[in-house]
C-alpha atoms as a PDB file:
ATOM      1  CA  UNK A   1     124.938  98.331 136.443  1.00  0.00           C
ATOM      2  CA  UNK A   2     127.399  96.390 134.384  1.00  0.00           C
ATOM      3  CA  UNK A   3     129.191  92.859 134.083  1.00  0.00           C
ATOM      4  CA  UNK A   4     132.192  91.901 135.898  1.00  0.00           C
ATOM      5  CA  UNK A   5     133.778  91.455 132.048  1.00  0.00           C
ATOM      6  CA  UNK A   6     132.847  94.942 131.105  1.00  0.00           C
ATOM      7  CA  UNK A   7     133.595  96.419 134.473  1.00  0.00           C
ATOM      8  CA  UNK A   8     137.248  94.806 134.186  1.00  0.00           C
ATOM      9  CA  UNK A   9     138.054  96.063 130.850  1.00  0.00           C
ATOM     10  CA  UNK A  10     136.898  99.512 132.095  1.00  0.00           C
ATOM     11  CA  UNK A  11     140.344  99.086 134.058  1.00  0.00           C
ATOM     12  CA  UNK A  12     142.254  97.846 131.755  1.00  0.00           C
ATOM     13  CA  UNK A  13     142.828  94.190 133.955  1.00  0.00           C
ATOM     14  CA  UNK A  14     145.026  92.184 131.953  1.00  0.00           C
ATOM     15  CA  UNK A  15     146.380  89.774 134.600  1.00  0.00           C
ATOM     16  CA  UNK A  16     144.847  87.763 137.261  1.00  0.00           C
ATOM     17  CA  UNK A  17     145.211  88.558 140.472  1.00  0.00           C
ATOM     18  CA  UNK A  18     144.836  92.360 139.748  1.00  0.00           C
ATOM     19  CA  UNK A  19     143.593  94.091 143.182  1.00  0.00           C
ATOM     20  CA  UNK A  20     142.507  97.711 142.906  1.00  0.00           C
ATOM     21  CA  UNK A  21     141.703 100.046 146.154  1.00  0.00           C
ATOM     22  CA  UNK A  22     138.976 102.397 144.715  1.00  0.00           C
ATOM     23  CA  UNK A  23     138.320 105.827 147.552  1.00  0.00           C
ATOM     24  CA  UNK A  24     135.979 107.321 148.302  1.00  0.00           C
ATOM     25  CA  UNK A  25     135.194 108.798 145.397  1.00  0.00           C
ATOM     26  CA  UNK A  26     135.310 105.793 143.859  1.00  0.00           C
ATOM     27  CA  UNK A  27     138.591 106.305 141.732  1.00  0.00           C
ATOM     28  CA  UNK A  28     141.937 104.210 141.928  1.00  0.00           C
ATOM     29  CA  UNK A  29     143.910 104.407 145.097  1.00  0.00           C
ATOM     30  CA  UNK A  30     146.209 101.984 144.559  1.00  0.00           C
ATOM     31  CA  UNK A  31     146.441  98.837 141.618  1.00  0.00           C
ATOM     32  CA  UNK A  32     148.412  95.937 142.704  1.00  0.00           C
ATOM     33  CA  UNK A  33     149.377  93.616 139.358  1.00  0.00           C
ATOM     34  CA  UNK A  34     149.863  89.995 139.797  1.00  0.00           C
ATOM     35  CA  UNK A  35     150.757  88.344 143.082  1.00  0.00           C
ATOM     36  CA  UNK A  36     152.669  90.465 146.072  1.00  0.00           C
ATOM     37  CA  UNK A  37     154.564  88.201 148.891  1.00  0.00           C
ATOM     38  CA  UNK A  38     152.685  88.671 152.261  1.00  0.00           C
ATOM     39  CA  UNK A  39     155.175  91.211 154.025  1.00  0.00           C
ATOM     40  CA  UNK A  40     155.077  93.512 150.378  1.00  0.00           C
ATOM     41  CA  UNK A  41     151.055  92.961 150.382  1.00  0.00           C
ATOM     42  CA  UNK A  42     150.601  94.167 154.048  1.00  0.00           C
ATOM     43  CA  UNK A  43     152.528  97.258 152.787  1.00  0.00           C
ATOM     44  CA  UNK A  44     150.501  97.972 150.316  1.00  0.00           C
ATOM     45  CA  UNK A  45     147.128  98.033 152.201  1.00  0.00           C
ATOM     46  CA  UNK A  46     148.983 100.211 155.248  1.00  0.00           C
ATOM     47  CA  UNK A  47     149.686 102.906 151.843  1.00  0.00           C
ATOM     48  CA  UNK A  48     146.574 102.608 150.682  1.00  0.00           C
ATOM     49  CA  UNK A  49     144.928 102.928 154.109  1.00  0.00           C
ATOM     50  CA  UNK A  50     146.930 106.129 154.631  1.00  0.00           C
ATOM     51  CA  UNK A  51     145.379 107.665 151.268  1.00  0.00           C
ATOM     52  CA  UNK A  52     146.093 111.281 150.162  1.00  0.00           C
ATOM     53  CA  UNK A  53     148.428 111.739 153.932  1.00  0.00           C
ATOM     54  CA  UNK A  54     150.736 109.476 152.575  1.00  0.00           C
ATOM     55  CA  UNK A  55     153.803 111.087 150.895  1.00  0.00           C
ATOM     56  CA  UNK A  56     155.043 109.730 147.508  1.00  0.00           C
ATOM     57  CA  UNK A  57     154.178 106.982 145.281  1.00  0.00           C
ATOM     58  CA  UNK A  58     153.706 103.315 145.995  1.00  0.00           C
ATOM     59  CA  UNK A  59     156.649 102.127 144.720  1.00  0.00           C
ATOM     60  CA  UNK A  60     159.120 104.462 146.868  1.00  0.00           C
ATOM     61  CA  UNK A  61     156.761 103.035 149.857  1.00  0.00           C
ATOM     62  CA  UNK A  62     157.778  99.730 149.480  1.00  0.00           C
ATOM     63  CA  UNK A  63     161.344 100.745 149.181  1.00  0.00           C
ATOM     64  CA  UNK A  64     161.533 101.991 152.700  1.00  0.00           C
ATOM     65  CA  UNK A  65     159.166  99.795 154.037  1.00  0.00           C
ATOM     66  CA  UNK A  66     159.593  96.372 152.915  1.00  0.00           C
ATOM     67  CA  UNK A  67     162.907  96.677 150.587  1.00  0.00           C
ATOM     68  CA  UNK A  68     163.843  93.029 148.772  1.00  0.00           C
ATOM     69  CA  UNK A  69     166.732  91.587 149.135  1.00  0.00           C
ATOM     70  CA  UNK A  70     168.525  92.644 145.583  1.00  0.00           C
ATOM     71  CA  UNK A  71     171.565  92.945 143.572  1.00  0.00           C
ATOM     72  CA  UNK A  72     171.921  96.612 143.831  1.00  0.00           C
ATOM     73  CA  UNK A  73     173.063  97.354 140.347  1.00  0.00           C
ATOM     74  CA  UNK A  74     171.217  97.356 136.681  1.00  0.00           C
ATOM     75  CA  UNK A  75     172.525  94.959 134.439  1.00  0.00           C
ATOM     76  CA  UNK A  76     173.828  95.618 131.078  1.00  0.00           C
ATOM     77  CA  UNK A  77     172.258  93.857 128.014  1.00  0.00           C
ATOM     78  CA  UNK A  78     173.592  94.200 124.396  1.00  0.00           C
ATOM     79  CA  UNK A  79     169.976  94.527 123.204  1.00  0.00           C
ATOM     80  CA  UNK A  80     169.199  97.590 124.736  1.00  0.00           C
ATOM     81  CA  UNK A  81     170.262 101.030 123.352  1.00  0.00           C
ATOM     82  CA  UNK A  82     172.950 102.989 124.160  1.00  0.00           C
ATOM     83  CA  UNK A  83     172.597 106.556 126.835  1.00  0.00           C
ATOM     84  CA  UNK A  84     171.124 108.523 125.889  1.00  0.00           C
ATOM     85  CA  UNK A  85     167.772 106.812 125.208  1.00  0.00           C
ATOM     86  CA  UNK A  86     165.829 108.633 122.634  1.00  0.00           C
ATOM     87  CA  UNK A  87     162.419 107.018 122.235  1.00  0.00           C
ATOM     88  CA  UNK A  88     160.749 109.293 119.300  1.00  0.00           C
ATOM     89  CA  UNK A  89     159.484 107.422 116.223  1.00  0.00           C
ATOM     90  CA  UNK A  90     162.115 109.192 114.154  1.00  0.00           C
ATOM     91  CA  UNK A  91     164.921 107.039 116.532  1.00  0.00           C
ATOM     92  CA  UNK A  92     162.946 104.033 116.734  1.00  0.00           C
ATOM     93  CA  UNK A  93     162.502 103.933 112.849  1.00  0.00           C
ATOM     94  CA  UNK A  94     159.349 103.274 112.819  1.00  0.00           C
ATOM     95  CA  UNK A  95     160.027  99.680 114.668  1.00  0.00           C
ATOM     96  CA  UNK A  96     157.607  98.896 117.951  1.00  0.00           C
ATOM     97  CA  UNK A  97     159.887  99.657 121.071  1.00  0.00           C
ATOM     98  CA  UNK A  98     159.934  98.075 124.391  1.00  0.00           C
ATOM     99  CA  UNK A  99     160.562 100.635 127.381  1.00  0.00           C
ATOM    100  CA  UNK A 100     162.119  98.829 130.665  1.00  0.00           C
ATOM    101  CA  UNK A 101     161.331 101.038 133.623  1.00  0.00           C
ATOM    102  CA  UNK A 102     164.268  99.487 136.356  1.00  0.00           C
ATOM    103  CA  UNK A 103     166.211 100.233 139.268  1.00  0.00           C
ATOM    104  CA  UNK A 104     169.208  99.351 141.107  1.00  0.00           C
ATOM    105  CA  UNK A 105     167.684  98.187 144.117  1.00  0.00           C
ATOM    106  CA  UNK A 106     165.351  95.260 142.570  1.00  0.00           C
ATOM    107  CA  UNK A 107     164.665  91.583 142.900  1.00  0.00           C
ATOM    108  CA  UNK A 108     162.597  91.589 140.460  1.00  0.00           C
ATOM    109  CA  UNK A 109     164.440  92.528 137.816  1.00  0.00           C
ATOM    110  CA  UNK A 110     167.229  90.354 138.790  1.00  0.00           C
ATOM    111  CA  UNK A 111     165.573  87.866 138.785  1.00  0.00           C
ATOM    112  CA  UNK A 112     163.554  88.627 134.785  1.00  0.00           C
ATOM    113  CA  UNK A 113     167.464  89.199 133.810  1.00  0.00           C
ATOM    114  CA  UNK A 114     168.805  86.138 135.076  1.00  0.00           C
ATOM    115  CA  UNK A 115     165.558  84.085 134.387  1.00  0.00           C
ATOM    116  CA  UNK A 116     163.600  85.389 131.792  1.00  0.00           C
ATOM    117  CA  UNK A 117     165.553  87.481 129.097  1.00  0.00           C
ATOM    118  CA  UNK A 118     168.255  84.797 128.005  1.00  0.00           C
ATOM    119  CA  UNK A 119     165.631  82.146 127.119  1.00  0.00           C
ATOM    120  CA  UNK A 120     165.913  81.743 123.288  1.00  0.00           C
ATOM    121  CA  UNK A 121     162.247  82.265 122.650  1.00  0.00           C
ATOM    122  CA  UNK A 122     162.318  85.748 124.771  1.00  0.00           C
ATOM    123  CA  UNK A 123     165.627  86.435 122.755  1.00  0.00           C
ATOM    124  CA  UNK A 124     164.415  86.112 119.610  1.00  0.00           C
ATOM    125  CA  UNK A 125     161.666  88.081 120.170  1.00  0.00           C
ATOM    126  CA  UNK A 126     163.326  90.868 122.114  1.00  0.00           C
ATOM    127  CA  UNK A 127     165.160  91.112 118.692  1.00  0.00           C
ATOM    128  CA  UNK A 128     161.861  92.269 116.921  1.00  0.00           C
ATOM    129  CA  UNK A 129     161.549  95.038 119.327  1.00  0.00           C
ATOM    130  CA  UNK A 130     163.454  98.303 119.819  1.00  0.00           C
ATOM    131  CA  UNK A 131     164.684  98.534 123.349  1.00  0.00           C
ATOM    132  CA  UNK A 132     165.268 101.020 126.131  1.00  0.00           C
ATOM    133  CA  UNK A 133     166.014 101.709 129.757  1.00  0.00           C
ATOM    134  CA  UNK A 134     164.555 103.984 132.041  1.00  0.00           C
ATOM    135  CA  UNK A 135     166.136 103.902 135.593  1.00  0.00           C
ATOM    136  CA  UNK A 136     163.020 105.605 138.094  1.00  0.00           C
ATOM    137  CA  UNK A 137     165.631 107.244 140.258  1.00  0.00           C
ATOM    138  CA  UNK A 138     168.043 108.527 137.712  1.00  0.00           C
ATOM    139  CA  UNK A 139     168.041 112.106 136.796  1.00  0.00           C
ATOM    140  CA  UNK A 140     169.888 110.967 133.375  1.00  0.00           C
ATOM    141  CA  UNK A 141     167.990 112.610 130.196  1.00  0.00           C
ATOM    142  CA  UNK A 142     165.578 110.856 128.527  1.00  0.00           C
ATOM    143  CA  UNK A 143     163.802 111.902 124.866  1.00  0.00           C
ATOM    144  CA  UNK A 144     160.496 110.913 125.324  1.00  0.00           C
ATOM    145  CA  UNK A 145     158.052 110.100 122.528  1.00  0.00           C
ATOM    146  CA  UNK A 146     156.542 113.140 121.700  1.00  0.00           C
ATOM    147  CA  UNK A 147     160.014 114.852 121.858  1.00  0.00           C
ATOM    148  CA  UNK A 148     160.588 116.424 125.482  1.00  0.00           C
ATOM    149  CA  UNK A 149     163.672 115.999 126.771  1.00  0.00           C
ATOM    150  CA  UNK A 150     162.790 115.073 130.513  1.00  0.00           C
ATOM    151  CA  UNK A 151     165.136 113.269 133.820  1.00  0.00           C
ATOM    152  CA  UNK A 152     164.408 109.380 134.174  1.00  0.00           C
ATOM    153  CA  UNK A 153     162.673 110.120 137.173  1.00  0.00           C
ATOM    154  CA  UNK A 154     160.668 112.839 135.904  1.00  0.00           C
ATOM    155  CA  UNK A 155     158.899 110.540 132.963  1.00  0.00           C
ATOM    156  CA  UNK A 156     158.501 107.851 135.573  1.00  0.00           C
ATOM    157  CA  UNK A 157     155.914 109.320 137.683  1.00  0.00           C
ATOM    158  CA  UNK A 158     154.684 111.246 134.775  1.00  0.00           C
ATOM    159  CA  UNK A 159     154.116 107.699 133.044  1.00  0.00           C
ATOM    160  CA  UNK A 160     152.912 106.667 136.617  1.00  0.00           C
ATOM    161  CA  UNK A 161     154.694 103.869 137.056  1.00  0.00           C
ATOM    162  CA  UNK A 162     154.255 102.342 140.231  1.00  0.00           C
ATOM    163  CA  UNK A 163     156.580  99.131 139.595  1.00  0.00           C
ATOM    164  CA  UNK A 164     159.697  98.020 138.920  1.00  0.00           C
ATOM    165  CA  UNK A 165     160.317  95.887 136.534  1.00  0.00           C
ATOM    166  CA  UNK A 166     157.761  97.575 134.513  1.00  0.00           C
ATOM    167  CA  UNK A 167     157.368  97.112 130.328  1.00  0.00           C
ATOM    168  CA  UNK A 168     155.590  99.878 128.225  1.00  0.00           C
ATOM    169  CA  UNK A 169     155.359  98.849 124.539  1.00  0.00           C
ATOM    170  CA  UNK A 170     154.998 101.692 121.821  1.00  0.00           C
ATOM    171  CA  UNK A 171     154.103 101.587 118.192  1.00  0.00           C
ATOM    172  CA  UNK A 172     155.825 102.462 115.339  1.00  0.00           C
ATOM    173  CA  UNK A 173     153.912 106.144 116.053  1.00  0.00           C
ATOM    174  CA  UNK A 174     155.791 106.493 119.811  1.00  0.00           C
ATOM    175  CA  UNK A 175     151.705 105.577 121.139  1.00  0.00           C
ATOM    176  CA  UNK A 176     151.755 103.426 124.221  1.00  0.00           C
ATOM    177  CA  UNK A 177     149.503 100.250 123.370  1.00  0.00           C
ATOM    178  CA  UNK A 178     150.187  97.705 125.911  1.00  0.00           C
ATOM    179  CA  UNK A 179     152.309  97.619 129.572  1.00  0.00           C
ATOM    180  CA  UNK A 180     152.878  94.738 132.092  1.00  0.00           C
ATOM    181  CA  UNK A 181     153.767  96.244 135.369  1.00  0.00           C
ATOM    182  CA  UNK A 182     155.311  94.047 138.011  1.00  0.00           C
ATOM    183  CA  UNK A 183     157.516  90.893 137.279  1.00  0.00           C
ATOM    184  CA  UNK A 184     155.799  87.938 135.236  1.00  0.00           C
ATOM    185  CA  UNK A 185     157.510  84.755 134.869  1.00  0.00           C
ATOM    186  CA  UNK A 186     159.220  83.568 131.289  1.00  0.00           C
ATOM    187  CA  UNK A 187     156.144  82.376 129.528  1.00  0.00           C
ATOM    188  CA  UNK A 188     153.896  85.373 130.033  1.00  0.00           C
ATOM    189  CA  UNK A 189     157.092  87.819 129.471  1.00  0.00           C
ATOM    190  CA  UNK A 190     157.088  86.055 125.738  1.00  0.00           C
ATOM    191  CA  UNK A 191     153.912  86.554 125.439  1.00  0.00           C
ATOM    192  CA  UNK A 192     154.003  90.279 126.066  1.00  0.00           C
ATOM    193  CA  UNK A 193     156.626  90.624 123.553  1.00  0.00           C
ATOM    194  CA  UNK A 194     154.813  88.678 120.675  1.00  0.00           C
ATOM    195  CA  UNK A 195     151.554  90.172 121.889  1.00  0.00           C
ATOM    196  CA  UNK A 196     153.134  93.283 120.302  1.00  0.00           C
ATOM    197  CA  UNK A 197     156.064  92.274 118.171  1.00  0.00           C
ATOM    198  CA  UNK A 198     153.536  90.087 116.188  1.00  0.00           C
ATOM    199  CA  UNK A 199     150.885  92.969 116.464  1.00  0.00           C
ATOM    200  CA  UNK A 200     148.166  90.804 117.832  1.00  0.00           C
ATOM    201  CA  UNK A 201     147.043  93.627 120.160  1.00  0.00           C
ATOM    202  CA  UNK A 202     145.509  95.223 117.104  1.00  0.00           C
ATOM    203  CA  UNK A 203     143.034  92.506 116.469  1.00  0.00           C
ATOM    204  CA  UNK A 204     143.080  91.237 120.221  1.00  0.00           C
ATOM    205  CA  UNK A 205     142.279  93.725 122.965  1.00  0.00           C
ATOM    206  CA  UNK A 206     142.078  91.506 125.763  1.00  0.00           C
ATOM    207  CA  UNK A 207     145.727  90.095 126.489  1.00  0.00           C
ATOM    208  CA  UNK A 208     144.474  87.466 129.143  1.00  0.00           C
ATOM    209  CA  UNK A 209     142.910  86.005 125.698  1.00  0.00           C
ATOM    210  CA  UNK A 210     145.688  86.093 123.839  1.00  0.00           C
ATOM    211  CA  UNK A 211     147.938  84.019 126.371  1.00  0.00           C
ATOM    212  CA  UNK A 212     145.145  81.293 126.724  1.00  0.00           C
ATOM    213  CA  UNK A 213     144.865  80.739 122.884  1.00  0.00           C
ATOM    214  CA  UNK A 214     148.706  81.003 122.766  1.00  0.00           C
ATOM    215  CA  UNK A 215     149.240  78.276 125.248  1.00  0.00           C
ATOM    216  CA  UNK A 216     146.258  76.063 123.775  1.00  0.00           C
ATOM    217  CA  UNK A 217     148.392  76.533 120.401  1.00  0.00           C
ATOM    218  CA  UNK A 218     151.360  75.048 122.003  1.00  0.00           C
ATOM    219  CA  UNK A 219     149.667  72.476 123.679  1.00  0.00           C
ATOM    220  CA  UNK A 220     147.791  71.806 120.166  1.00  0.00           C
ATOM    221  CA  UNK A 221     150.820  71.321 118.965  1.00  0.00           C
ATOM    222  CA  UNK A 222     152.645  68.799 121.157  1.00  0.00           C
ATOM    223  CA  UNK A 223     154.282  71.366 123.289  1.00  0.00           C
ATOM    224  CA  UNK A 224     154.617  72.187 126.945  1.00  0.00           C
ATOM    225  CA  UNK A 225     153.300  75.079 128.475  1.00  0.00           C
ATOM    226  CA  UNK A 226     155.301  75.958 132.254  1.00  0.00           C
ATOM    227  CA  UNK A 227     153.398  78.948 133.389  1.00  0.00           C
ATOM    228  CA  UNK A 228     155.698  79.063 136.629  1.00  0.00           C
ATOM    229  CA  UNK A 229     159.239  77.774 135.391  1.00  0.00           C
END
């Protein structure tokens, strides 16, 4: 017996909708962040449905199943750091670093590139974090935090990233301490980044929190707050 509050911290629910498929056994099958369109969402019950028989992860699923209509390339940002991406604290400099888990063949991450990264508020605070690339289907070399040199791919689904665009924010110590998986429009992406940039996830544990006092501040304050625009 527990409360619904305790029960979702217990898995880590930072956005609403969050959907999770528990088995049998009463673990995880399958967590669904934020809102899926219809034809993605009846996907993702038919994987979950199929369990342990189906072959690879969610995320390659969808790709063959329901694929978005997409740019087929990643696009190149000056704020990101040059191949190849070393993410150890030693490279980082101690600085918090952003890790952008992409691929070629996503709308979603046109659309946060075209959308959400050139707004000067995510700017500016994109320029208080260190930031990398990982491609999911790239066998290109990446230095993880703890030091092991591993392929794009490989770190992926060892990070088990089901998502693309996905954002895993480390400390100054290479520790992951906060990740948004799935696209979220402009104002929640800045409020990821200052969640962490500002280090408000040290005193705040509950992001969902965070984002409500943050837009109360701006509203406080004369300001509009566009959760969809």
């Amino acid at each position: 017996a527990t409360t619904e509050k305790a029960f979702a911290r217990s898995l880590r629910v930072q956005f609403t909708p969050t959907l999770v498929v528990l088995d049998e056994r009463g673990g995880a099958a399958l967590r669904l962040n934020g809102y899926l369109p219809p034809n993605q969402f009846d996907a993702a019950l038919d994987y979950a449905r199929a369990g342990a028989a189906q072959p690879g992860t969610f995320a390659e699923y969808l790709r063959r199943r329901a694929p978005p209509p997409a740019s087929g390339r990643l696009h190149a940002e000056t704020w990101l750091s040059a191949a190849p991406v070393d993410l150890t604290p030693r490279a980082a400099q101690g600085r918090p670093q952003l890790v952008l888990f992409e691929q070629k063949v996503c709308a979603g991450c046109d659309e946060m590139h075209a959308e959400g990264f050139p707004r000067p508020e995510v700017a500016a605070l994109l320029a208080k974090l260190r930031a990398s690339r990982i491609d999911i289907g790239s066998g290109e070399t990446v230095r993880t935090p703890s030091g092991e040199s591993l392929a794009m791919r490989d770190w992926a689904q060892a990070m088990r990233l089901a998502y693309t665009p996905s954002l895993v924010f480390l400390d100054g110590e290479g520790r992951e301490v906060f990740r948004v998986e799935g696209y979220v429009r402009p104002f929640h992406l800045a409020s990821a980044l200052e969640y962490v940039a500002s280090g408000a996830y040290r005193k705040e544990p509950e992001f969902q929190r965070f984002v409500e006092s943050r837009a109360q501040a701006r509203r406080a304050a004369g300001g509009r707050v566009e959760l969809m625009k």
